[in-house]
N, C-alpha and C. Protein backbone atom coordinates (compact mmCIF):
# COMPACT_ATOMS: atom_id res chain seq x y z
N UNK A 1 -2.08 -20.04 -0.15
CA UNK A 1 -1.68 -18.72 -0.64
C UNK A 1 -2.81 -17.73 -0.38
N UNK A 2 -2.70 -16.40 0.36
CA UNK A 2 -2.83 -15.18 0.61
C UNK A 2 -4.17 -14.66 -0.52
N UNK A 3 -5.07 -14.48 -1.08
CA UNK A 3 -6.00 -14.15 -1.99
C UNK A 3 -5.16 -12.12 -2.04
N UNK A 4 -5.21 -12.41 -3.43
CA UNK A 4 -4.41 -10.79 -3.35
C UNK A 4 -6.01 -9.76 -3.21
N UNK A 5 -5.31 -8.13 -2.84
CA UNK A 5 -6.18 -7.42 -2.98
C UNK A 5 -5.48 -6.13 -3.09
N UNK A 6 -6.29 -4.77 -3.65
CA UNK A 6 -5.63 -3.59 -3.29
C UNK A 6 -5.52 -3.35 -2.41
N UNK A 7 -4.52 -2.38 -2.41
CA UNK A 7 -3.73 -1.86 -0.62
C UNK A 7 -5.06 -0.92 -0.29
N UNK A 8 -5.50 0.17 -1.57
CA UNK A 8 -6.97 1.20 -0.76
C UNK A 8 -8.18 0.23 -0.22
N UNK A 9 -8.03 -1.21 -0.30
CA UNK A 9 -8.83 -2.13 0.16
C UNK A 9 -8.47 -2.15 1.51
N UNK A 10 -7.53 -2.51 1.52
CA UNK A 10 -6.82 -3.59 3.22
C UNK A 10 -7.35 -2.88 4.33
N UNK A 11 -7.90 -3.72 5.07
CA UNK A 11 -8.35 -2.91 6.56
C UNK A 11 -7.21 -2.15 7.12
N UNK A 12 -7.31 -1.25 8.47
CA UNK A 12 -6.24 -0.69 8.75
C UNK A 12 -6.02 -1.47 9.94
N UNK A 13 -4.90 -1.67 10.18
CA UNK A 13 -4.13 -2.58 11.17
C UNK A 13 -3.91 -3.99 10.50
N UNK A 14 -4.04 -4.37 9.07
CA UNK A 14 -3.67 -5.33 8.82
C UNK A 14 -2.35 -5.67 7.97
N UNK A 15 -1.58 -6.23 8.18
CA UNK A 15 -0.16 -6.18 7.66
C UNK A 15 -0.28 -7.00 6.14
N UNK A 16 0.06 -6.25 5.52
CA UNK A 16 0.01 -7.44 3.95
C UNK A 16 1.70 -7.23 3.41
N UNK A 17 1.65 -8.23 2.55
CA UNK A 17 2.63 -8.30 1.39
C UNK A 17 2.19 -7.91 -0.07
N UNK A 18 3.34 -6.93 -0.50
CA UNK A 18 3.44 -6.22 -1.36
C UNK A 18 3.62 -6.75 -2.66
N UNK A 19 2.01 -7.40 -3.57
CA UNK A 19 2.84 -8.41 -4.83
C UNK A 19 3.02 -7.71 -5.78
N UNK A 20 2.58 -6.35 -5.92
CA UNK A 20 2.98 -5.89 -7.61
C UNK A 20 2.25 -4.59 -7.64
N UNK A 21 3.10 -3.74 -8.28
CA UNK A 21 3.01 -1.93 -8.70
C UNK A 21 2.72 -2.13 -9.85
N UNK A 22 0.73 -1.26 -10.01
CA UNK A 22 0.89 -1.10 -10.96
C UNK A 22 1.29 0.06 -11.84
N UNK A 23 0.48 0.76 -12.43
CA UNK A 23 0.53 2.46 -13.26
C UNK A 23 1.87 2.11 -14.11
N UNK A 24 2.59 3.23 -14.63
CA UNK A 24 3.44 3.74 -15.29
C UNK A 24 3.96 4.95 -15.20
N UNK A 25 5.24 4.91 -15.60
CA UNK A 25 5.61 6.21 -15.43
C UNK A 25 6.31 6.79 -14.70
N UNK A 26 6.04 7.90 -13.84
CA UNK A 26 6.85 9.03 -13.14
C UNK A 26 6.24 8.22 -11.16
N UNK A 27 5.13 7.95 -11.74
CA UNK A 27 4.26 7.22 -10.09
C UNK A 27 4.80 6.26 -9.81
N UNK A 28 4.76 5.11 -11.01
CA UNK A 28 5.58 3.68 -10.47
C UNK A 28 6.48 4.13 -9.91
N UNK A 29 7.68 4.84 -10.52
CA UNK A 29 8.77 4.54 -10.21
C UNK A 29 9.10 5.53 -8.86
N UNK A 30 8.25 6.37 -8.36
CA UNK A 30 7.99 7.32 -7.08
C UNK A 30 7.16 6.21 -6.00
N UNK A 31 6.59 5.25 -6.31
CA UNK A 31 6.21 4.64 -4.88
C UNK A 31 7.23 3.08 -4.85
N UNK A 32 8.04 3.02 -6.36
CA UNK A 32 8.86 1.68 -5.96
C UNK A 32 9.92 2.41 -5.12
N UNK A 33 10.42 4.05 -5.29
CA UNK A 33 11.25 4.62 -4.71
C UNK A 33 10.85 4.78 -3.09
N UNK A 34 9.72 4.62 -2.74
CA UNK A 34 9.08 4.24 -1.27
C UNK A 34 9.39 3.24 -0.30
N UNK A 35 9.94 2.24 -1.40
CA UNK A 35 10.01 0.89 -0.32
C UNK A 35 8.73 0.08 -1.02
N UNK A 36 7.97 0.64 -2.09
CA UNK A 36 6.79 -0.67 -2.31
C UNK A 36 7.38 -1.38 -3.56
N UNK A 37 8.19 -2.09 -3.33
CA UNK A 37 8.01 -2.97 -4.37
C UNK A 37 7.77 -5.08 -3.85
N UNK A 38 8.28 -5.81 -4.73
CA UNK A 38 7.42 -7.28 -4.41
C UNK A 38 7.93 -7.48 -3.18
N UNK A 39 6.74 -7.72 -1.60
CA UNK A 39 7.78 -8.61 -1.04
C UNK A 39 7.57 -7.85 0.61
N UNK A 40 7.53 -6.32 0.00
CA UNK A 40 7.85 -5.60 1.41
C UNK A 40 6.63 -5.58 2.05
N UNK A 41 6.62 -5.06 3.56
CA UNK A 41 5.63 -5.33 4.15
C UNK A 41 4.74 -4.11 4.60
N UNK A 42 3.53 -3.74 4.27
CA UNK A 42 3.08 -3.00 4.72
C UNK A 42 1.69 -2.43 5.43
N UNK A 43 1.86 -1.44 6.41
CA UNK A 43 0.40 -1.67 6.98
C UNK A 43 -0.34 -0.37 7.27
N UNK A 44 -1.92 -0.36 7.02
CA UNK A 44 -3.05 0.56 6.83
C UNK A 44 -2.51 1.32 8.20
N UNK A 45 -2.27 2.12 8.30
CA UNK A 45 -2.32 2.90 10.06
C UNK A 45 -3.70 3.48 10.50
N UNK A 46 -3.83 4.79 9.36
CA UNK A 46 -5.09 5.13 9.91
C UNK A 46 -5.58 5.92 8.53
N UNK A 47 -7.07 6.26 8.35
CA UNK A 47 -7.52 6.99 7.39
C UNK A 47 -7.73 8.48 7.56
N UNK A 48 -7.74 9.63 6.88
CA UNK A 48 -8.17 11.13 7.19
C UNK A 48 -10.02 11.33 7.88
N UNK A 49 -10.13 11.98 8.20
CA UNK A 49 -11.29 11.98 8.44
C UNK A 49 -12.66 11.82 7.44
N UNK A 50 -11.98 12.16 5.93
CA UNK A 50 -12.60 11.90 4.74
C UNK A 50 -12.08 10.60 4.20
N UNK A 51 -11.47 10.04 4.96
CA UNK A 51 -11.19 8.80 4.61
C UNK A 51 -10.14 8.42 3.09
N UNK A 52 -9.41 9.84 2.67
CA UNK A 52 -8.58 9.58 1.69
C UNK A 52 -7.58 11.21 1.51
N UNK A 53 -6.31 10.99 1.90
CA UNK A 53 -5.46 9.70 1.86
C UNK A 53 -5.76 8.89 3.19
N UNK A 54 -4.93 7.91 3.09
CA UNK A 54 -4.36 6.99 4.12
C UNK A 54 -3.47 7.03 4.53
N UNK A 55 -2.73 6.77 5.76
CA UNK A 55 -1.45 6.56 6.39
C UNK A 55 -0.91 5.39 6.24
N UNK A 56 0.02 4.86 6.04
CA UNK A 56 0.84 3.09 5.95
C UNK A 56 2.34 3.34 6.64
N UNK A 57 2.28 2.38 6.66
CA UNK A 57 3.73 1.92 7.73
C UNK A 57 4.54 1.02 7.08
N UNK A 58 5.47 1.82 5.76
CA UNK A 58 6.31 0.91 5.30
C UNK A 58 7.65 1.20 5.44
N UNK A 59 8.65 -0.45 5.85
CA UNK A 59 9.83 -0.18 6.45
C UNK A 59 9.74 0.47 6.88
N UNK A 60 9.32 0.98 8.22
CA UNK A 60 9.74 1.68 9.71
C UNK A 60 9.37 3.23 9.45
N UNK A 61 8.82 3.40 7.98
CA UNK A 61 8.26 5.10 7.61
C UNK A 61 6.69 4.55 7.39
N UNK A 62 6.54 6.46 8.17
CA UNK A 62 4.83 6.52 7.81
C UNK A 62 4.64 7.47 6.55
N UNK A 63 3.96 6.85 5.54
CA UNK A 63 3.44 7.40 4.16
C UNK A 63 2.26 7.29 4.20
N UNK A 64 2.03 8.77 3.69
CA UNK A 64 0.17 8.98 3.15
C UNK A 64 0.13 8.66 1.86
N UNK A 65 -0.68 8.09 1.02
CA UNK A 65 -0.75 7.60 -0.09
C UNK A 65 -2.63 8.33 -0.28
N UNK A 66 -3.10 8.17 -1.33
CA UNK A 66 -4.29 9.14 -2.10
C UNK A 66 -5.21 7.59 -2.38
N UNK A 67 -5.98 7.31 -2.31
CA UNK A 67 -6.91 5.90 -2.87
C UNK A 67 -6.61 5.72 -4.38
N UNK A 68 -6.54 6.35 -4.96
CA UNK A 68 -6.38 6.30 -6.56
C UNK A 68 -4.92 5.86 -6.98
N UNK A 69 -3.69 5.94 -6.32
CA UNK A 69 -2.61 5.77 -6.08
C UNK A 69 -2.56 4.46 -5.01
N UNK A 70 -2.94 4.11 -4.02
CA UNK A 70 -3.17 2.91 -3.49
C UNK A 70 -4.04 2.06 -4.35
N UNK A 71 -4.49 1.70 -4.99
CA UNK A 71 -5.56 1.17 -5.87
C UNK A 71 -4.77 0.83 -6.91
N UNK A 72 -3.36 1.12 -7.00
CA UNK A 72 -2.40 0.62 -8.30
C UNK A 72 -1.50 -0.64 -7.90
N UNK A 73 -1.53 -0.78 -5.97
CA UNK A 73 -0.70 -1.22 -5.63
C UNK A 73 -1.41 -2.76 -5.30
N UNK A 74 -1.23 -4.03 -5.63
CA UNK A 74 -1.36 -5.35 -5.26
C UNK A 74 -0.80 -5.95 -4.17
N UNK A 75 -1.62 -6.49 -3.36
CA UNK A 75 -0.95 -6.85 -1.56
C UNK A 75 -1.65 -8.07 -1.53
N UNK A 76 -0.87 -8.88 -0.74
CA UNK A 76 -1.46 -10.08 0.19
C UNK A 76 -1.50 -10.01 1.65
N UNK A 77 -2.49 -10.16 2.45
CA UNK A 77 -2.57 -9.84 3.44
C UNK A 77 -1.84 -11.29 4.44
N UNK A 78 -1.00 -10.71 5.69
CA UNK A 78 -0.54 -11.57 6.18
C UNK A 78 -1.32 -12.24 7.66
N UNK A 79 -1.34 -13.65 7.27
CA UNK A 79 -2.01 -14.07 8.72
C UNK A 79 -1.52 -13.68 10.19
């Protein structure tokens, strides 16, 4: 088994699995409305030049996500 980590962790170009949203609220339920919830697959594309947000590639859309907001989200990275 996969050692979990945050998604504002994951290198970019590496594909992980999606184990668990955290926060509460109006956010959870705006990035489970994304496509992140357990299971799905997603990957770092590229960072801003300040390095926050990030770009990801989930289900076949590109989303910018903020580090503080990636940092809620739990991934396993796939071999």
């Amino acid at each position: 088994m996969n050692k979990e980590i945050k998604l504002n962790t994951a290198p970019v170009g590496t594909s992980c699995l999606v184990r668990s949203v955290g926060g509460d609220g109006p956010m959870r339920r705006r990035l489970m409305d994304l496509g992140l919830v357990d299971g799905a697959r997603i990957t770092p594309l590229f960072e801003s030049i300040g390095g926050d947000p990030r770009a990801y590639d989930i289900r076949g859309a590109v989303i910018a996500l903020r580090g503080m907001d990636a940092e809620l989200i739990s991934v396993a990275p796939v071999r």
